[in-house]
C-alpha atoms as a PDB file:
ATOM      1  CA  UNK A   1       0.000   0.000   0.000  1.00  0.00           C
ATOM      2  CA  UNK A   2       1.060   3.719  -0.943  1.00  0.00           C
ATOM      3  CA  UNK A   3       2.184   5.485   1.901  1.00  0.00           C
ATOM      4  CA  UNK A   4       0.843   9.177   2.585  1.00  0.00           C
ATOM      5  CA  UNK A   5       3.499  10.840   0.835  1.00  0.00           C
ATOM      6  CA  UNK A   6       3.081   9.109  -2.179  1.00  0.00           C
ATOM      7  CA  UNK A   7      -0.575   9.454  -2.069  1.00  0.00           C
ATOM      8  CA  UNK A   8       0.028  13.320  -1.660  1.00  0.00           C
ATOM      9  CA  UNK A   9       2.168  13.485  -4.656  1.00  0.00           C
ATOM     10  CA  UNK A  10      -0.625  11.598  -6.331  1.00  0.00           C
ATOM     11  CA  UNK A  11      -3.249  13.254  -5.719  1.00  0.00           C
ATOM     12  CA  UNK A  12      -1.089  17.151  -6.615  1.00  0.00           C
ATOM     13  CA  UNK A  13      -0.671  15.161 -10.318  1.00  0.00           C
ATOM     14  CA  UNK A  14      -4.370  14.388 -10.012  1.00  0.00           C
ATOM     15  CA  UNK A  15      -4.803  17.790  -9.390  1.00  0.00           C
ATOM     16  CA  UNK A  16      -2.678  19.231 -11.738  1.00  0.00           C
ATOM     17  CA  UNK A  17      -3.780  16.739 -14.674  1.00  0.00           C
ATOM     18  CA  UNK A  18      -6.874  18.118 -14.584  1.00  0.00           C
ATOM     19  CA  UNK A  19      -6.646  21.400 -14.310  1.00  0.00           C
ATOM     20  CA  UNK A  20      -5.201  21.085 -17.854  1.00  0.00           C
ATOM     21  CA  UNK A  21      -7.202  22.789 -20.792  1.00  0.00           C
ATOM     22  CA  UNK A  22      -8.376  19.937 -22.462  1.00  0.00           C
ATOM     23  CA  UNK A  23      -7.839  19.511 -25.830  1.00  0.00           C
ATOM     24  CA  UNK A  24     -11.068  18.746 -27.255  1.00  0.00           C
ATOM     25  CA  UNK A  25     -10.517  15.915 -30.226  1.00  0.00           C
ATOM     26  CA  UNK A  26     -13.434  16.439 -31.973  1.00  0.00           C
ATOM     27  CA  UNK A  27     -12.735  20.327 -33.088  1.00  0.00           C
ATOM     28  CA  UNK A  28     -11.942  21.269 -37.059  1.00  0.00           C
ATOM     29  CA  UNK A  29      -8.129  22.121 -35.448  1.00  0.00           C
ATOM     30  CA  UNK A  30      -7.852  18.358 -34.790  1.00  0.00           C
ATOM     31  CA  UNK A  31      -9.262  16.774 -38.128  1.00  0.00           C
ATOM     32  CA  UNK A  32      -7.940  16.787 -41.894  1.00  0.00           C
ATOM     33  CA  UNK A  33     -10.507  15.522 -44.362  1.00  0.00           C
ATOM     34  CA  UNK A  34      -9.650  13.504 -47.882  1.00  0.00           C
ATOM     35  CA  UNK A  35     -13.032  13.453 -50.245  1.00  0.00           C
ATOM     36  CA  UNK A  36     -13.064  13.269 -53.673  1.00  0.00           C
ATOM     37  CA  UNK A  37     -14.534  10.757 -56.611  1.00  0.00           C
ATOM     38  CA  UNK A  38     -13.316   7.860 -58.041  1.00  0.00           C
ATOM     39  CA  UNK A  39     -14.525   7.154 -61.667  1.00  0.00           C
ATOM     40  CA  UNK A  40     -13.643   4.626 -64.031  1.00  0.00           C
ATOM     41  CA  UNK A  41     -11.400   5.337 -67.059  1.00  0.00           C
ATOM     42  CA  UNK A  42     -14.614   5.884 -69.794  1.00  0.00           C
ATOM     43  CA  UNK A  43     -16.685   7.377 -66.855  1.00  0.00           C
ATOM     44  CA  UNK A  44     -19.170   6.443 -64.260  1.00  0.00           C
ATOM     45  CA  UNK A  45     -18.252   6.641 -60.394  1.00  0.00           C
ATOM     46  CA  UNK A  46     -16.736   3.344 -58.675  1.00  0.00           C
ATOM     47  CA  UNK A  47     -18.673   2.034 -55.761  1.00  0.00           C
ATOM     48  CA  UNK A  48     -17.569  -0.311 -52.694  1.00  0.00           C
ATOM     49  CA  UNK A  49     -13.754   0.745 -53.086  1.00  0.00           C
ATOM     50  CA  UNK A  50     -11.492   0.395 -50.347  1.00  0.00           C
ATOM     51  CA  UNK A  51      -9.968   4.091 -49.664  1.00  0.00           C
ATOM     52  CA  UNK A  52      -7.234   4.239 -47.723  1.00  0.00           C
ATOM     53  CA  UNK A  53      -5.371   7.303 -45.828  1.00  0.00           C
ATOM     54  CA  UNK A  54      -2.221   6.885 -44.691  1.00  0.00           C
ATOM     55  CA  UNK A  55      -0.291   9.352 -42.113  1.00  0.00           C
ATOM     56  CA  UNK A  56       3.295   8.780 -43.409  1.00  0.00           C
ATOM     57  CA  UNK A  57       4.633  10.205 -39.801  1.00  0.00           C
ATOM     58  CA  UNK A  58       3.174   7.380 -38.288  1.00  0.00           C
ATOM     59  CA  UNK A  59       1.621   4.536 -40.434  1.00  0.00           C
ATOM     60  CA  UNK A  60      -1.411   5.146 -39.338  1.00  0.00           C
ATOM     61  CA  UNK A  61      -4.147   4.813 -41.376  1.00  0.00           C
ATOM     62  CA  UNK A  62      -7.619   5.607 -42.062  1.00  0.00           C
ATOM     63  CA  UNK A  63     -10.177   3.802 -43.732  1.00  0.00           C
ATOM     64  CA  UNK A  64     -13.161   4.531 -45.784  1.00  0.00           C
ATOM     65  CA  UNK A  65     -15.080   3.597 -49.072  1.00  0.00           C
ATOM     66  CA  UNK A  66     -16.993   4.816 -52.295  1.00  0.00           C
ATOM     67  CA  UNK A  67     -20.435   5.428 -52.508  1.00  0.00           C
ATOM     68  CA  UNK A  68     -22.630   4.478 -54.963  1.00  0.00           C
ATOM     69  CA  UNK A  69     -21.787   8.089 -56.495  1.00  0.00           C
ATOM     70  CA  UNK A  70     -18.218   6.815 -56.037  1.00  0.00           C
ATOM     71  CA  UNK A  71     -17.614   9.238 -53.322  1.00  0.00           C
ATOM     72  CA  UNK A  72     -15.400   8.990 -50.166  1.00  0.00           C
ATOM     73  CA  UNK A  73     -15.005  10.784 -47.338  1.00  0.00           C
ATOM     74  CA  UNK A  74     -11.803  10.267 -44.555  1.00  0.00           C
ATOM     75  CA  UNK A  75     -11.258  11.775 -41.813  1.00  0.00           C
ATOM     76  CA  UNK A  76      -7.707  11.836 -40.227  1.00  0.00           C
ATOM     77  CA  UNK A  77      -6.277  13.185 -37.397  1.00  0.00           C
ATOM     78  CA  UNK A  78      -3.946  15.853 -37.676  1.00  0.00           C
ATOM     79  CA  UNK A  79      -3.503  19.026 -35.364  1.00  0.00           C
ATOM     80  CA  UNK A  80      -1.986  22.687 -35.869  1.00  0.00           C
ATOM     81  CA  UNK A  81       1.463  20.848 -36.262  1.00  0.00           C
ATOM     82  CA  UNK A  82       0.718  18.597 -38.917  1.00  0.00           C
ATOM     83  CA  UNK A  83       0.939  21.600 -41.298  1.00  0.00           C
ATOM     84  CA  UNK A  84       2.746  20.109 -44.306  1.00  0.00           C
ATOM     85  CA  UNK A  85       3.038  16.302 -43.285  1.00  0.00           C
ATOM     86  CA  UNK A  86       2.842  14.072 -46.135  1.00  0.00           C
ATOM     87  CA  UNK A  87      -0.418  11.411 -46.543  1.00  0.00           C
ATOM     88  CA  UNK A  88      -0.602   8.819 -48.812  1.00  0.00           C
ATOM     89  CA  UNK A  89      -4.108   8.020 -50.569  1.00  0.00           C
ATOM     90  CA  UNK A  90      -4.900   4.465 -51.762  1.00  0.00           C
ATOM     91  CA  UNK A  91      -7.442   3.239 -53.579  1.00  0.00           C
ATOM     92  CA  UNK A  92      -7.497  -0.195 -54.574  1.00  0.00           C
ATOM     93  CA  UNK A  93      -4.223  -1.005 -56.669  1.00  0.00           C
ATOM     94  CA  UNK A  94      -3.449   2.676 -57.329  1.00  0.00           C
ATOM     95  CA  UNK A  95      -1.913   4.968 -54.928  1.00  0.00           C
ATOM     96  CA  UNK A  96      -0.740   8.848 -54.959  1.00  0.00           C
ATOM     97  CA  UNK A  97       0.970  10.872 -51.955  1.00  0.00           C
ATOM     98  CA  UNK A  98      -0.642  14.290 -50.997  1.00  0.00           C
ATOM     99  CA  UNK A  99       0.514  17.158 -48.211  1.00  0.00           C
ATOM    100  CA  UNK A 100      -2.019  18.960 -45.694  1.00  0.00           C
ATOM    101  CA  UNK A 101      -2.018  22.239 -46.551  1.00  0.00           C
ATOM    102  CA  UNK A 102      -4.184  24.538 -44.450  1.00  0.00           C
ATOM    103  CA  UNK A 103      -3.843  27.815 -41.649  1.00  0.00           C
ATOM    104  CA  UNK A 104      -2.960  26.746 -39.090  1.00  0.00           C
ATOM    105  CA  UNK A 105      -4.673  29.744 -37.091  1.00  0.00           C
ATOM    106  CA  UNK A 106      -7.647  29.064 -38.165  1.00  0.00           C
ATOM    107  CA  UNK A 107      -9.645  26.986 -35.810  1.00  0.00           C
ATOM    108  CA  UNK A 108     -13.415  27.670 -37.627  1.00  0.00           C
ATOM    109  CA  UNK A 109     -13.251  26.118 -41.227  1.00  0.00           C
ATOM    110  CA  UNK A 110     -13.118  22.158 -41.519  1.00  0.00           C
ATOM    111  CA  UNK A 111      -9.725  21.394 -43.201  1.00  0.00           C
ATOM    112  CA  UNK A 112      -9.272  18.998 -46.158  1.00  0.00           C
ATOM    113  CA  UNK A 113      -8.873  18.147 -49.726  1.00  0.00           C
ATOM    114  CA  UNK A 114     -10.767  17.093 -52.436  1.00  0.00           C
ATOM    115  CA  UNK A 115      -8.268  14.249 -54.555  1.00  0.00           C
ATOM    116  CA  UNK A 116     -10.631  12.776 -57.320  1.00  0.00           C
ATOM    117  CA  UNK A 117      -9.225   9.314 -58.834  1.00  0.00           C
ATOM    118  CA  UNK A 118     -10.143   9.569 -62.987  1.00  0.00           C
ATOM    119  CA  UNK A 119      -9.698   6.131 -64.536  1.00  0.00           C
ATOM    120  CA  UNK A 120      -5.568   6.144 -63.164  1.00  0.00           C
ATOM    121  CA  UNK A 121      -4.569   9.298 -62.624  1.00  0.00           C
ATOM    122  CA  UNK A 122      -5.346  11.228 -59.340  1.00  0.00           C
ATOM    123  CA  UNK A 123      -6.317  14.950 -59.758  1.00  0.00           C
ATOM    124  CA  UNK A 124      -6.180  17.240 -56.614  1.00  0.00           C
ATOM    125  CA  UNK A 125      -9.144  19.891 -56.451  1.00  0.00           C
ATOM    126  CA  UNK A 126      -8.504  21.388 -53.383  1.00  0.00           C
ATOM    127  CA  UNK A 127     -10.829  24.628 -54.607  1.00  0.00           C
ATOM    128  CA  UNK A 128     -14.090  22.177 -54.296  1.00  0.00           C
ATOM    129  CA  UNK A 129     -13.585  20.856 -51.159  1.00  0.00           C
ATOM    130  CA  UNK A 130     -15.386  23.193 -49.190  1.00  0.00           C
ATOM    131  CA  UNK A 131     -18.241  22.643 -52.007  1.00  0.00           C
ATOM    132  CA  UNK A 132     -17.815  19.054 -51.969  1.00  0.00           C
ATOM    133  CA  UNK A 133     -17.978  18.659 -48.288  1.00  0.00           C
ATOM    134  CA  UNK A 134     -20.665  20.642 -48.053  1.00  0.00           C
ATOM    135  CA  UNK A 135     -23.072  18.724 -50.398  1.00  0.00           C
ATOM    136  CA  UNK A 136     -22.059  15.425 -48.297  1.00  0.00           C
ATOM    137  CA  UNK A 137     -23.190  16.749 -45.291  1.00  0.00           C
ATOM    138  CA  UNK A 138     -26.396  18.322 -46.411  1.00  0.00           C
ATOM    139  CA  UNK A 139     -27.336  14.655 -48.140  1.00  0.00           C
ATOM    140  CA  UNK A 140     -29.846  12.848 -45.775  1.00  0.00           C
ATOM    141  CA  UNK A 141     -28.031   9.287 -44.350  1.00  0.00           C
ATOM    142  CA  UNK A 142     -28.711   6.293 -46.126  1.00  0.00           C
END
């Protein structure tokens, strides 16, 4: 058993722990979103593909996959000092490596790019995200 000076020094970390600001995960400054569409080479979106996001930092990954309008929508995890880490997008066989750009002072607009998959080649449209995300969360849920 602990004696009291241990249980002291415990309870000051207790203390101390929690009078931390907490950093609250679920905020826009904690969250990088990948969207985009994948279409096959003469047209028509891909549905039921495996999209995969990949923090190179770390390995981790993220997981999502295509609608039936072939649209995806992953969300990683990356704070104010993630500003230009490298991600790697995967989808299926085919794979292309993008960097999170954003401002990393502002803590009110969602963060993100839009990466649309054409056939075998990847084109970035990071001027529709906002659009893009936008229309996904105004569509009612399946």
């Amino acid at each position: 058993m602990p004696g009291p000076v241990a249980l002291a020094a415990l309870a000051v970390l207790s203390a101390l722990v929690a009078s931390l600001p907490a950093r609250a995960e679920h905020e826009v400054y904690y969250r990088y979103v990948v969207l985009g569409y994948v279409e096959a080479a003469g047209g028509g979106p891909l549905h039921d593909q495996r999209v995969e996001v990949v923090r190179d930092k770390t390995g981790f990954s993220y997981l999502g996959e295509t609608d039936n309008d072939g649209l995806f929508v992953v969300v990683t995890r990356l704070g104010d000092e993630s500003l230009g880490e490298t991600l790697t997008l995967r989808v299926g066989a085919r794979s292309t490596r993008l960097v999170a750009r954003f401002d990393p002072t502002n803590h009110v607009d969602e963060r993100g790019t839009r990466i649309d998959l054409v056939g075998d080649r990847f084109v970035e449209r990071a001027a529709q995200f906002r659009a893009t995300l936008a229309r996904f969360l105004a569509s009612p849920a399946p």
